[in-house]
N, C-alpha and C. Protein backbone atom coordinates (compact mmCIF):
# COMPACT_ATOMS: atom_id res chain seq x y z
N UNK A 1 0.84 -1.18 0.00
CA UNK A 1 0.00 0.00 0.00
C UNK A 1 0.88 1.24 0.00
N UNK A 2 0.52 2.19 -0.49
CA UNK A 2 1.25 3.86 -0.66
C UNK A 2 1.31 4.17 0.30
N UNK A 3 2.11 4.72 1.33
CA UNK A 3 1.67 5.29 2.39
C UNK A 3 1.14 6.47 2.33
N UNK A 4 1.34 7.08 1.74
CA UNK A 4 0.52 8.61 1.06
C UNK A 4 -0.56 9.04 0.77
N UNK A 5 -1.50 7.49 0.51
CA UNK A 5 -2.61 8.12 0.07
C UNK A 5 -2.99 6.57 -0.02
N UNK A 6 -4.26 6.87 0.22
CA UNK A 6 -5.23 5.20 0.87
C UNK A 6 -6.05 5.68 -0.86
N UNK A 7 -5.16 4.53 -1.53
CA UNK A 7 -5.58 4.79 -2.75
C UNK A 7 -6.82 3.84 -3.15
N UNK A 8 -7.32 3.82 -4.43
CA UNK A 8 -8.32 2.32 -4.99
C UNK A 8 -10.03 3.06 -4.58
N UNK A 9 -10.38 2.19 -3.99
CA UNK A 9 -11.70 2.51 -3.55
C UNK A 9 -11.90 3.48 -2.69
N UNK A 10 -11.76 4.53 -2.79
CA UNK A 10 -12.50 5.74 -2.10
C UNK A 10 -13.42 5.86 -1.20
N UNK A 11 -14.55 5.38 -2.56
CA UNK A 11 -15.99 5.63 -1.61
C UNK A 11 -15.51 4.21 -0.35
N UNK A 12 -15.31 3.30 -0.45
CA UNK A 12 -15.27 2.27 0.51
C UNK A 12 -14.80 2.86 1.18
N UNK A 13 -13.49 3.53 1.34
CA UNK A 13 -12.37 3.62 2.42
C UNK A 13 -13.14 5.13 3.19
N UNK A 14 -14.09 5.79 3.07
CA UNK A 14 -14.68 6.84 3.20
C UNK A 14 -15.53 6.38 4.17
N UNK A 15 -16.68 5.37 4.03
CA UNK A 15 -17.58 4.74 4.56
C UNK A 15 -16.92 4.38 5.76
N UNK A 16 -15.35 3.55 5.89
CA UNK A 16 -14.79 2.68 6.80
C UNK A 16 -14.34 3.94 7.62
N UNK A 17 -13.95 5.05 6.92
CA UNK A 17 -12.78 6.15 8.12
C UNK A 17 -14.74 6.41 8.85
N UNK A 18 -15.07 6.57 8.16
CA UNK A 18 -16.50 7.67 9.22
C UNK A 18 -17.26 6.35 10.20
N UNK A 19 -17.12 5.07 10.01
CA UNK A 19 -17.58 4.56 11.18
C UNK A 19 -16.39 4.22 12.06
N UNK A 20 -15.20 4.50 11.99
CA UNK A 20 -13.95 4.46 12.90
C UNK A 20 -14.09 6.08 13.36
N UNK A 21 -14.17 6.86 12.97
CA UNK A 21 -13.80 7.84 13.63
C UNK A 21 -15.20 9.16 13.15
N UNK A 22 -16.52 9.21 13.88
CA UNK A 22 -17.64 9.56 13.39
C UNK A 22 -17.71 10.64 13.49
N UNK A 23 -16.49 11.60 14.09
CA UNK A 23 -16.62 13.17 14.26
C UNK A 23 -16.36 13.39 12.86
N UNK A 24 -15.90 12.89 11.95
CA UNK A 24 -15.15 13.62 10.96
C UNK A 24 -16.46 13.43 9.84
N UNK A 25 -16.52 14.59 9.08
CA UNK A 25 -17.42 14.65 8.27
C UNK A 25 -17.34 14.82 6.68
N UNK A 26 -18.05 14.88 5.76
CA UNK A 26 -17.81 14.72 4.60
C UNK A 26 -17.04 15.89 4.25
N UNK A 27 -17.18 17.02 4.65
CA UNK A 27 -15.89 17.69 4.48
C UNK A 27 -14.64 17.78 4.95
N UNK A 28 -14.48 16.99 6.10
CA UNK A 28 -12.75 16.50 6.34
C UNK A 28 -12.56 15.77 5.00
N UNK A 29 -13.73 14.47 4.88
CA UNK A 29 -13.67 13.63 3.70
C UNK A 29 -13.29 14.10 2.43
N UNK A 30 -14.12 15.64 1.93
CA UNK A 30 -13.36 15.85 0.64
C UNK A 30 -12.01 16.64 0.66
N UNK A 31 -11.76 17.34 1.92
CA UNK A 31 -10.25 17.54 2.24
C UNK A 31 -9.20 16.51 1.85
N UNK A 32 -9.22 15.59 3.04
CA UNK A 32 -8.67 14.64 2.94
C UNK A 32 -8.50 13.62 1.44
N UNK A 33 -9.68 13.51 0.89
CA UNK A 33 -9.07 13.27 -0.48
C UNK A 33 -8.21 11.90 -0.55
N UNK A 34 -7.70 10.96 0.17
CA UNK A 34 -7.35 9.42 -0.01
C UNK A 34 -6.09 9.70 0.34
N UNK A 35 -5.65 11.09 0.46
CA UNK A 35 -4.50 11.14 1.55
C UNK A 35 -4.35 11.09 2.79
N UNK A 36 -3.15 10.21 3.42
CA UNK A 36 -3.07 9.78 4.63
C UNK A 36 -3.01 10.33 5.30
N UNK A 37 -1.88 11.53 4.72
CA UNK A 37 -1.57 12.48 5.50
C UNK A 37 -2.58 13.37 6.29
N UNK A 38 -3.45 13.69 4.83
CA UNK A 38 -4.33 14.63 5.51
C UNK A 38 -5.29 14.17 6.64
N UNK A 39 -5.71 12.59 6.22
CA UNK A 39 -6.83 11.55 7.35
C UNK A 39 -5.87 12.41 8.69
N UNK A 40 -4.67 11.74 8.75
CA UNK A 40 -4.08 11.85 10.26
C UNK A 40 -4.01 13.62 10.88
N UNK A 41 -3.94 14.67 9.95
CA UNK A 41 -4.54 16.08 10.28
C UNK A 41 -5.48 15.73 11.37
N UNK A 42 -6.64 15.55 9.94
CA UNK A 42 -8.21 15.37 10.67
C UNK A 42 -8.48 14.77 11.78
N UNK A 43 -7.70 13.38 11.55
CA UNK A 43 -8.37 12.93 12.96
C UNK A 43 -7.26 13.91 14.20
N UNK A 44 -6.41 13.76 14.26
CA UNK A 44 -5.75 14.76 15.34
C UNK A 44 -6.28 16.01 15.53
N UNK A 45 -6.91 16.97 14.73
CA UNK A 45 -7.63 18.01 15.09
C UNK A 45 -9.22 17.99 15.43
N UNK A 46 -9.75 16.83 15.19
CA UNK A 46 -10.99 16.47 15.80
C UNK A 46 -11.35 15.99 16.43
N UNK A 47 -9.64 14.64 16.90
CA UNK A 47 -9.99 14.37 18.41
C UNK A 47 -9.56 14.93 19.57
N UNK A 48 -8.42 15.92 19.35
CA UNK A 48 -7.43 16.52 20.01
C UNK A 48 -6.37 15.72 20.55
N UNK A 49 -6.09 14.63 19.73
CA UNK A 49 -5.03 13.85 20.31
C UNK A 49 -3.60 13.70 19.44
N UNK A 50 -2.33 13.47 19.62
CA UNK A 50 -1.17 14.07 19.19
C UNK A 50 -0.89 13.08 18.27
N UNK A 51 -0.27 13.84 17.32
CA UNK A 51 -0.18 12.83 16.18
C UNK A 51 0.25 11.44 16.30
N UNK A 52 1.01 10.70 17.00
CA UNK A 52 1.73 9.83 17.38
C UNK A 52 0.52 8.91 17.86
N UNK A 53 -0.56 9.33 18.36
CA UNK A 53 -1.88 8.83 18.12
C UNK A 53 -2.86 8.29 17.36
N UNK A 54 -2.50 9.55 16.84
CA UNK A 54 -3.65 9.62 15.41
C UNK A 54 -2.80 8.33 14.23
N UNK A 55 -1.54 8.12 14.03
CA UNK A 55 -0.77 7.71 13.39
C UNK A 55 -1.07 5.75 14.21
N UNK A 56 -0.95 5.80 15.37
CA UNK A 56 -1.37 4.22 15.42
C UNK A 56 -2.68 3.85 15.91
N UNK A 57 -3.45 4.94 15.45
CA UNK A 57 -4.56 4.53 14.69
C UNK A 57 -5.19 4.40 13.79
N UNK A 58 -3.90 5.15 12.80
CA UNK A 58 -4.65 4.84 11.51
C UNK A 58 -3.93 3.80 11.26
N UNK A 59 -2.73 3.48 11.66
CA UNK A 59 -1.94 2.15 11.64
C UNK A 59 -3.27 0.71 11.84
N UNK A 60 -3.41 0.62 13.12
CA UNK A 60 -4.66 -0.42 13.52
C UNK A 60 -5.72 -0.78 12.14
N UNK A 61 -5.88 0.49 11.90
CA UNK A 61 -7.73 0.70 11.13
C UNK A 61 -6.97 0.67 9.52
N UNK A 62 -5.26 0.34 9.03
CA UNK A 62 -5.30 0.18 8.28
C UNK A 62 -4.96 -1.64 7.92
N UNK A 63 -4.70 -1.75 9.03
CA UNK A 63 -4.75 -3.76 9.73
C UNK A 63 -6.07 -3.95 9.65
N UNK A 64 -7.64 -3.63 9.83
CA UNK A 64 -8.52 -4.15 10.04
C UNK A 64 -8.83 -4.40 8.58
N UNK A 65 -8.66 -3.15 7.72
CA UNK A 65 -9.35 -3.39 6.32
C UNK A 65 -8.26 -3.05 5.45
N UNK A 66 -7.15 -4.29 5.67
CA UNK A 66 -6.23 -4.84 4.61
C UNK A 66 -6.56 -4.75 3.50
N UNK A 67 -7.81 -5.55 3.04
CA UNK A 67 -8.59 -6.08 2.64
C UNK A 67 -8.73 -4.55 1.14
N UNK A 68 -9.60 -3.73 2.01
CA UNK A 68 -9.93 -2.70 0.63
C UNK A 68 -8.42 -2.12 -0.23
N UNK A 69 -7.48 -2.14 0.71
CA UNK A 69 -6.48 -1.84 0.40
C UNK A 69 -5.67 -2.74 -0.86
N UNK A 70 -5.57 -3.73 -0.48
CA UNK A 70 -5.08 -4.67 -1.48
C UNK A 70 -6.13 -4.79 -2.65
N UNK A 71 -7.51 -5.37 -2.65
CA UNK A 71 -7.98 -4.75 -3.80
C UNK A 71 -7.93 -3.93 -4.86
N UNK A 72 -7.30 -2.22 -4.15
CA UNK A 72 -7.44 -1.33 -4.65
C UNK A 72 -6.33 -1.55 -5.51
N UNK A 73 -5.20 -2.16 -4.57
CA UNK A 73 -3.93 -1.84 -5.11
C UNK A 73 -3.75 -2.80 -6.15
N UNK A 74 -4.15 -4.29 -6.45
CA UNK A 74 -4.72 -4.68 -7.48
C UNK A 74 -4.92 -4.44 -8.79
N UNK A 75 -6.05 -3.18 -8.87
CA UNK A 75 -6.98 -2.41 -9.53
C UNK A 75 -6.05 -1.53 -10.23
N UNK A 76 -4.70 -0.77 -9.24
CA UNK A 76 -4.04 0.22 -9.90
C UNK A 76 -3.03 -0.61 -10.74
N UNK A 77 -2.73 -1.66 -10.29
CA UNK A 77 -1.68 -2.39 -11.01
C UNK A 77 -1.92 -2.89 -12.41
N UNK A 78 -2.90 -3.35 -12.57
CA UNK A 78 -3.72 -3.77 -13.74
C UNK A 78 -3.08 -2.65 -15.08
C-alpha cells in the first residue's frame, strides 16, 4: 500500500474512516481526499489527540481493512 494516500476505492475507504472515527465529516472527507496524510490532520484536530496517536490509529484501522487496500492496489496495477 502507498503510504501517502489510501488509494483504490474511495468511496469504501470513506464509509470505513466515518464509522472508525464519526466526528469527521464529509468535508474533512473531501479535504482529505485518499490522503493519509491529511486523514491523520483530521483525525488529530478532531480528536485533540497528538499525532503519534492519530498515526497508530490509523496504523490499527489500516490492519482491520487490509482487505480494501489490497484490492485497490490490485486495480491500480492492472
Amino acid at each position: 500500500m502507498n503510504r501517502d494516500r489510501i488509494e483504490g476505492n474511495w468511496k469504501q475507504a470513506k464509509g470505513k474512516i466515518k464509522e472508525q472515527w464519526g466526528r469527521l465529516t464529509d468535508d474533512h472527507l473531501n479535504i482529505i481526499d485518499g490522503r493519509r496524510d491529511r486523514l491523520l490532520g483530521q483525525i488529530q484536530e478532531s480528536y485533540g489527540i497528538a499525532m503519534d496517536e492519530a498515526e497508530s490509529q490509523v496504523q490499527a484501522w489500516e490492519k482491520r481493512n487490509a482487505r480494501v487496500f489490497n484490492e485497490a492496489a490490485r486495480r491500480v496495477t492492472r
